[in-house]
N, C-alpha and C. Protein backbone atom coordinates (compact mmCIF):
# COMPACT_ATOMS: atom_id res chain seq x y z
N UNK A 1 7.02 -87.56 13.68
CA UNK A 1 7.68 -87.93 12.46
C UNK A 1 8.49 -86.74 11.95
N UNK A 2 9.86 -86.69 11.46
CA UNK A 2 10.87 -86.14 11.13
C UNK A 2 10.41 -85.75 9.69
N UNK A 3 10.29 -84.53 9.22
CA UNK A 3 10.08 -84.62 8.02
C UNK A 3 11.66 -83.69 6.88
N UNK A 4 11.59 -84.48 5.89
CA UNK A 4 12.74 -84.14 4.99
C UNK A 4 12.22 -83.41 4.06
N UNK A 5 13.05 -82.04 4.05
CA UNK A 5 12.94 -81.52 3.08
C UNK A 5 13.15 -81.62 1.85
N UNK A 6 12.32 -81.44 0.77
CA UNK A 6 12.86 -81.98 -0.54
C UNK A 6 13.81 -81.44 -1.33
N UNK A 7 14.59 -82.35 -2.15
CA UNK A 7 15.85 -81.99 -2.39
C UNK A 7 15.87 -81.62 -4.23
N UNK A 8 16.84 -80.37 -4.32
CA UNK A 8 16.79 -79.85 -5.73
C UNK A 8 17.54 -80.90 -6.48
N UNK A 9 17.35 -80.99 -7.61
CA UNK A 9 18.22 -82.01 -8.76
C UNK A 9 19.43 -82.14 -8.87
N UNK A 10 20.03 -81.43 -8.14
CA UNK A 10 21.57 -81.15 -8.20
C UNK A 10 22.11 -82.06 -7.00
N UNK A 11 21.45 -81.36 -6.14
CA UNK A 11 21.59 -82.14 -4.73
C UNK A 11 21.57 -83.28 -4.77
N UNK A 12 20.39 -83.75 -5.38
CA UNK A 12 19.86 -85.28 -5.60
C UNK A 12 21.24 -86.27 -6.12
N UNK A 13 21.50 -85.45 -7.22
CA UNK A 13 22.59 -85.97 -8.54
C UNK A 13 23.88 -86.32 -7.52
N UNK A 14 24.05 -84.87 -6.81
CA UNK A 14 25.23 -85.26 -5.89
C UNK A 14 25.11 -86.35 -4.54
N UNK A 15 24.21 -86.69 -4.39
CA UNK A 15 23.42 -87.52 -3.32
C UNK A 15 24.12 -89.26 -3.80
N UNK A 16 23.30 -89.12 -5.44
CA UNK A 16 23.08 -90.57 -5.94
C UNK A 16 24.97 -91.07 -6.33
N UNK A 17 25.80 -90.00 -6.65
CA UNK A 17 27.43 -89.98 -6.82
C UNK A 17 27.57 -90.75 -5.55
N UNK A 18 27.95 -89.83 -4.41
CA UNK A 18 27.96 -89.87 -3.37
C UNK A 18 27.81 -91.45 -3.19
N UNK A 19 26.46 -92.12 -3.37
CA UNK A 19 25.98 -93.66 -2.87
C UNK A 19 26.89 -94.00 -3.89
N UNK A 20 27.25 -94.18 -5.05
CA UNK A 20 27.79 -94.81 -6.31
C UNK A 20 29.23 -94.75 -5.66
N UNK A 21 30.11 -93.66 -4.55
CA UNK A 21 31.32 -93.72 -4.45
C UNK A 21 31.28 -94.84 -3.36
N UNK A 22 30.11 -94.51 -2.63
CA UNK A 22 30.19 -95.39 -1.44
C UNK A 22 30.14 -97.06 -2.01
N UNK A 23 29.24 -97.52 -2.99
CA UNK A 23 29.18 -98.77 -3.22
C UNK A 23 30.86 -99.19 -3.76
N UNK A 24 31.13 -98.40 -4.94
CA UNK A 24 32.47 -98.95 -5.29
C UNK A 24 33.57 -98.44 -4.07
N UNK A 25 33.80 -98.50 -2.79
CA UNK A 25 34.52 -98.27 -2.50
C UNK A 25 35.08 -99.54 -1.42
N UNK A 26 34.53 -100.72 -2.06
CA UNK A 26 34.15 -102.05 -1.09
C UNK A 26 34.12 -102.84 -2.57
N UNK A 27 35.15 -103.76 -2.71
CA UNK A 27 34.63 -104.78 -3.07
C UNK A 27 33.47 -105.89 -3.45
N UNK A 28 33.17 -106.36 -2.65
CA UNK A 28 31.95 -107.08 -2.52
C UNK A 28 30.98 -106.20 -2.91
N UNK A 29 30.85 -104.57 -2.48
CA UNK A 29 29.53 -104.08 -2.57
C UNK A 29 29.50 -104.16 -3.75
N UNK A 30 30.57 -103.64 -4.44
CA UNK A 30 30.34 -102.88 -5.98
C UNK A 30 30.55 -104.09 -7.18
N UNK A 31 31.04 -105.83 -6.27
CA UNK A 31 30.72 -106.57 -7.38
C UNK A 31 28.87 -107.00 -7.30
N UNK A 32 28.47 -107.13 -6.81
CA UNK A 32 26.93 -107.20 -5.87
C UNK A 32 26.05 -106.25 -6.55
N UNK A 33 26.43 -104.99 -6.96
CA UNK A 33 25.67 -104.19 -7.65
C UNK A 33 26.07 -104.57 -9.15
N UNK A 34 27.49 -104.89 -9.53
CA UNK A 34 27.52 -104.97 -11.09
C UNK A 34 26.82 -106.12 -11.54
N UNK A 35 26.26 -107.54 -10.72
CA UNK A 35 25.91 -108.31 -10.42
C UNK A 35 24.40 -108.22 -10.86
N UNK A 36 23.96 -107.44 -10.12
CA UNK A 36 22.43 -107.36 -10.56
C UNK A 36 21.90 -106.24 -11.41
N UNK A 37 22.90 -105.46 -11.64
CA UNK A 37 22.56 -104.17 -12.90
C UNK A 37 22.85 -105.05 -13.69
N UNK A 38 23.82 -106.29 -14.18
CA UNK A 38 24.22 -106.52 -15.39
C UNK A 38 25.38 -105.63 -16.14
N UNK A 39 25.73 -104.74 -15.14
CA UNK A 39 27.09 -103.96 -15.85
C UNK A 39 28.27 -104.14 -15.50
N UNK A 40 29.02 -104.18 -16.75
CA UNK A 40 30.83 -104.96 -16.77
C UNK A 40 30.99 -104.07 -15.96
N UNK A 41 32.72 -104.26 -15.23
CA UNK A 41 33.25 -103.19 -14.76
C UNK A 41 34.01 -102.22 -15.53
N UNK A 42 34.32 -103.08 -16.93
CA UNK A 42 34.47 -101.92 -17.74
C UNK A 42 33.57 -100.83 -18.42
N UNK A 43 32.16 -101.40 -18.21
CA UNK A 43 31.21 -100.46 -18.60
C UNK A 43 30.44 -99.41 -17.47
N UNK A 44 31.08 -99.41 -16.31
CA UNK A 44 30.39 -98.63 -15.70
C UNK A 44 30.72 -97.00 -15.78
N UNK A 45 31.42 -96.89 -16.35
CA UNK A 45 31.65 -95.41 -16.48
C UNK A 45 30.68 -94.71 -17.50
N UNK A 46 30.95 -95.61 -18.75
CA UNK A 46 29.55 -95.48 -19.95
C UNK A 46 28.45 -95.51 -19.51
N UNK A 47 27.91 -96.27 -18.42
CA UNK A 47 26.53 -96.42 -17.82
C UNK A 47 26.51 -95.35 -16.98
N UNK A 48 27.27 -94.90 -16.45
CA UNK A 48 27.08 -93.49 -15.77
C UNK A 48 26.76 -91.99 -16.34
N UNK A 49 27.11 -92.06 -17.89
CA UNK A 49 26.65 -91.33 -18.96
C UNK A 49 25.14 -91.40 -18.75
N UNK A 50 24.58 -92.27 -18.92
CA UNK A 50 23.38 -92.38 -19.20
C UNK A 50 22.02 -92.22 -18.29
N UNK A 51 21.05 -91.68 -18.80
CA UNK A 51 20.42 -90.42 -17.87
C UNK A 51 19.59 -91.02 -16.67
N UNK A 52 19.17 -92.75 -16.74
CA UNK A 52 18.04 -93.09 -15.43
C UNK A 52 19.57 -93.98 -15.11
N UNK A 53 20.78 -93.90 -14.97
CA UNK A 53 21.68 -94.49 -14.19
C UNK A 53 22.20 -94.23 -12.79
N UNK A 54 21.88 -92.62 -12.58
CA UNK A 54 21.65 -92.41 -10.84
C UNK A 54 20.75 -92.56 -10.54
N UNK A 55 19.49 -92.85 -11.12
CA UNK A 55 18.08 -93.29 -10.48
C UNK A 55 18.45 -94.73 -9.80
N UNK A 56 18.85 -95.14 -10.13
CA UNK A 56 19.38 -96.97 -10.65
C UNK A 56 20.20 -97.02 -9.31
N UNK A 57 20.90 -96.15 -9.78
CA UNK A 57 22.19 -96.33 -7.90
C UNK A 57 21.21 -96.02 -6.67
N UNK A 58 20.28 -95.20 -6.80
CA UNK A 58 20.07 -94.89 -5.83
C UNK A 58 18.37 -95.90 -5.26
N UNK A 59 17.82 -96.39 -6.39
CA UNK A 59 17.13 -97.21 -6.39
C UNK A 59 17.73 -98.67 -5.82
N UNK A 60 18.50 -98.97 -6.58
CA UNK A 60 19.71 -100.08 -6.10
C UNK A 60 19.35 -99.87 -4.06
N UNK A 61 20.29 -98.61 -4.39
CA UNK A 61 20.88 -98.38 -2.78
C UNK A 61 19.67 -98.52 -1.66
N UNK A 62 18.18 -97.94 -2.11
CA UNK A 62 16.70 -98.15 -1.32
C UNK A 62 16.11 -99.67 -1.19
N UNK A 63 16.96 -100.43 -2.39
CA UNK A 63 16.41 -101.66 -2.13
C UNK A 63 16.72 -102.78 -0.90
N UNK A 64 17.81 -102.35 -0.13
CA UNK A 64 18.59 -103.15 0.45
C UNK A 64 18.94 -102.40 1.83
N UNK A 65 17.84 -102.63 2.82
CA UNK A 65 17.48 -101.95 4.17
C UNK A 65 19.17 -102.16 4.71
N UNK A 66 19.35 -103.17 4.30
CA UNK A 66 21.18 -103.09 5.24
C UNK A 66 22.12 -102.30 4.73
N UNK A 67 22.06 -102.15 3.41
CA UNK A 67 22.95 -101.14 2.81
C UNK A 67 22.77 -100.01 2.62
N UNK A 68 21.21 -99.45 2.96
CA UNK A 68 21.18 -98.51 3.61
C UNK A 68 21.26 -97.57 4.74
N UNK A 69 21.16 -98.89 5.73
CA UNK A 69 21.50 -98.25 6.72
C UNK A 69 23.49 -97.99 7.08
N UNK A 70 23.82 -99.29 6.59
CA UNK A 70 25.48 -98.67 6.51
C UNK A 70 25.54 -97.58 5.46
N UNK A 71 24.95 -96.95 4.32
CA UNK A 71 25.57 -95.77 4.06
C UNK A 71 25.60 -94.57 4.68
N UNK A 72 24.01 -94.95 5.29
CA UNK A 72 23.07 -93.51 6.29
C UNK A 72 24.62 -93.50 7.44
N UNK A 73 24.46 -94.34 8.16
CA UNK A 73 25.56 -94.30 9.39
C UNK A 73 26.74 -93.95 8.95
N UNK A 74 27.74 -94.16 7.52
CA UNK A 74 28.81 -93.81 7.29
C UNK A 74 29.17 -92.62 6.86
N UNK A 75 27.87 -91.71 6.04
CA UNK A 75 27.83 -90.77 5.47
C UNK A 75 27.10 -89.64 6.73
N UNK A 76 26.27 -89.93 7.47
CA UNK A 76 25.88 -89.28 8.39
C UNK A 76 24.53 -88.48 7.64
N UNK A 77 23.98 -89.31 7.34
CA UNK A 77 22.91 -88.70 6.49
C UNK A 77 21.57 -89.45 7.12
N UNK A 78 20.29 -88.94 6.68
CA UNK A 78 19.28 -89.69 7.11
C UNK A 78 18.67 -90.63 6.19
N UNK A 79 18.59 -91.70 6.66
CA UNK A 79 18.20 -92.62 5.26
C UNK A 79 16.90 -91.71 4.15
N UNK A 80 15.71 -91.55 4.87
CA UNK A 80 14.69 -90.95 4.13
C UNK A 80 15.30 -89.91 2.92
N UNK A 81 16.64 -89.39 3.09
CA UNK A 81 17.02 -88.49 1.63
C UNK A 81 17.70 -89.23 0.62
N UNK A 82 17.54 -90.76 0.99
CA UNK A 82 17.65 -91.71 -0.75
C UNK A 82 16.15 -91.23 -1.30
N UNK A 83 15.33 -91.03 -0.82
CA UNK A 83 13.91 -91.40 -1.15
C UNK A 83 13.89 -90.06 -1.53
N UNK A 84 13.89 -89.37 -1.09
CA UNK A 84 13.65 -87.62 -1.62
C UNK A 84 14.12 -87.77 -3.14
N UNK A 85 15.80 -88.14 -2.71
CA UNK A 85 16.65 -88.14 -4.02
C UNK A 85 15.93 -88.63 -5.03
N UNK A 86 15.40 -89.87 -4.96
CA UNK A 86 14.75 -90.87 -6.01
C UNK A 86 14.02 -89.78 -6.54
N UNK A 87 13.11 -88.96 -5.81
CA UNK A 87 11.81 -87.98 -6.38
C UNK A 87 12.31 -87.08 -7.10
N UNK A 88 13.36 -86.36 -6.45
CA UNK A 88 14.03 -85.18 -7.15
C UNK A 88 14.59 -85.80 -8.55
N UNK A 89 15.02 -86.52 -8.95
CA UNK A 89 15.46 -87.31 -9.92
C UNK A 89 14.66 -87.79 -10.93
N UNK A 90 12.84 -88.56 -10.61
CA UNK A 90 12.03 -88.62 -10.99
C UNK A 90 11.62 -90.13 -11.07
N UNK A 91 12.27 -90.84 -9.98
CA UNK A 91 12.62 -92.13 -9.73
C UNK A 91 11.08 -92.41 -8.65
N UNK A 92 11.12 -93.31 -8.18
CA UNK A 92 10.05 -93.15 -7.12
C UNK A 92 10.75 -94.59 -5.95
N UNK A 93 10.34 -94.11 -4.52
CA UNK A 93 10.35 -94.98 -3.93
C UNK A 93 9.50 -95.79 -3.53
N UNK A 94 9.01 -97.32 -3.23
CA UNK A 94 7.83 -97.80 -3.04
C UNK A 94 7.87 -98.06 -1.80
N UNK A 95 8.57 -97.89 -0.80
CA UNK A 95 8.10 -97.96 0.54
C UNK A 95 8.21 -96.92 1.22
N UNK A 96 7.34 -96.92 2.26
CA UNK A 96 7.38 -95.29 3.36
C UNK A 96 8.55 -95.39 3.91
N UNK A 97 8.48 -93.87 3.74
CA UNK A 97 9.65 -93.46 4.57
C UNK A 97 9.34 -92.73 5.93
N UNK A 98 10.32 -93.59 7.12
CA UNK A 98 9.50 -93.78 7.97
C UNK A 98 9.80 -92.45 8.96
């Protein structure tokens, strides 16, 4: 088993952006997420102010094994550092990371 090092708050922060550029950068993805957050598209910038809203993206992003694995593969990252992120952040993930 591969183990990930854990990631500082900054990192994390830049991690959970990062997934947030990737969702809005697709149509479908980023109506799909405004969809089930409940946030306008005019309000997502205001919701990005607000402090458990990269928990949220990146929680979002852990919930959905397919859309994680297209970010892991597009970004070149390993899926298991959504899950770090979540921690560093203070979010939690509920499934192992494998």
């Amino acid at each position: 088993m591969k183990l990930v090092p854990s990631l500082t708050q900054e990192a994390a922060e830049a991690l959970a952006i990062q997934a947030l550029t990737f969702i809005a950068g697709d149509g479908e993805r980023l109506g799909r997420f405004l969809a089930i957050t409940g946030i306008g598209p005019a309000q997502i910038r205001a919701a990005a102010q607000e402090p458990g809203f990269l928990i949220g993206v990146l929680d979002y992003l852990a919930g959905d094994e397919r859309l994680l694995s297209t970010f892991a593969a597009e970004t070149g990252l390993d899926p298991a550092h959504v899950g770090k992120a979540l921690a560093a952040l203070g979010g939690h993930w509920e499934r192992e990371i494998p």
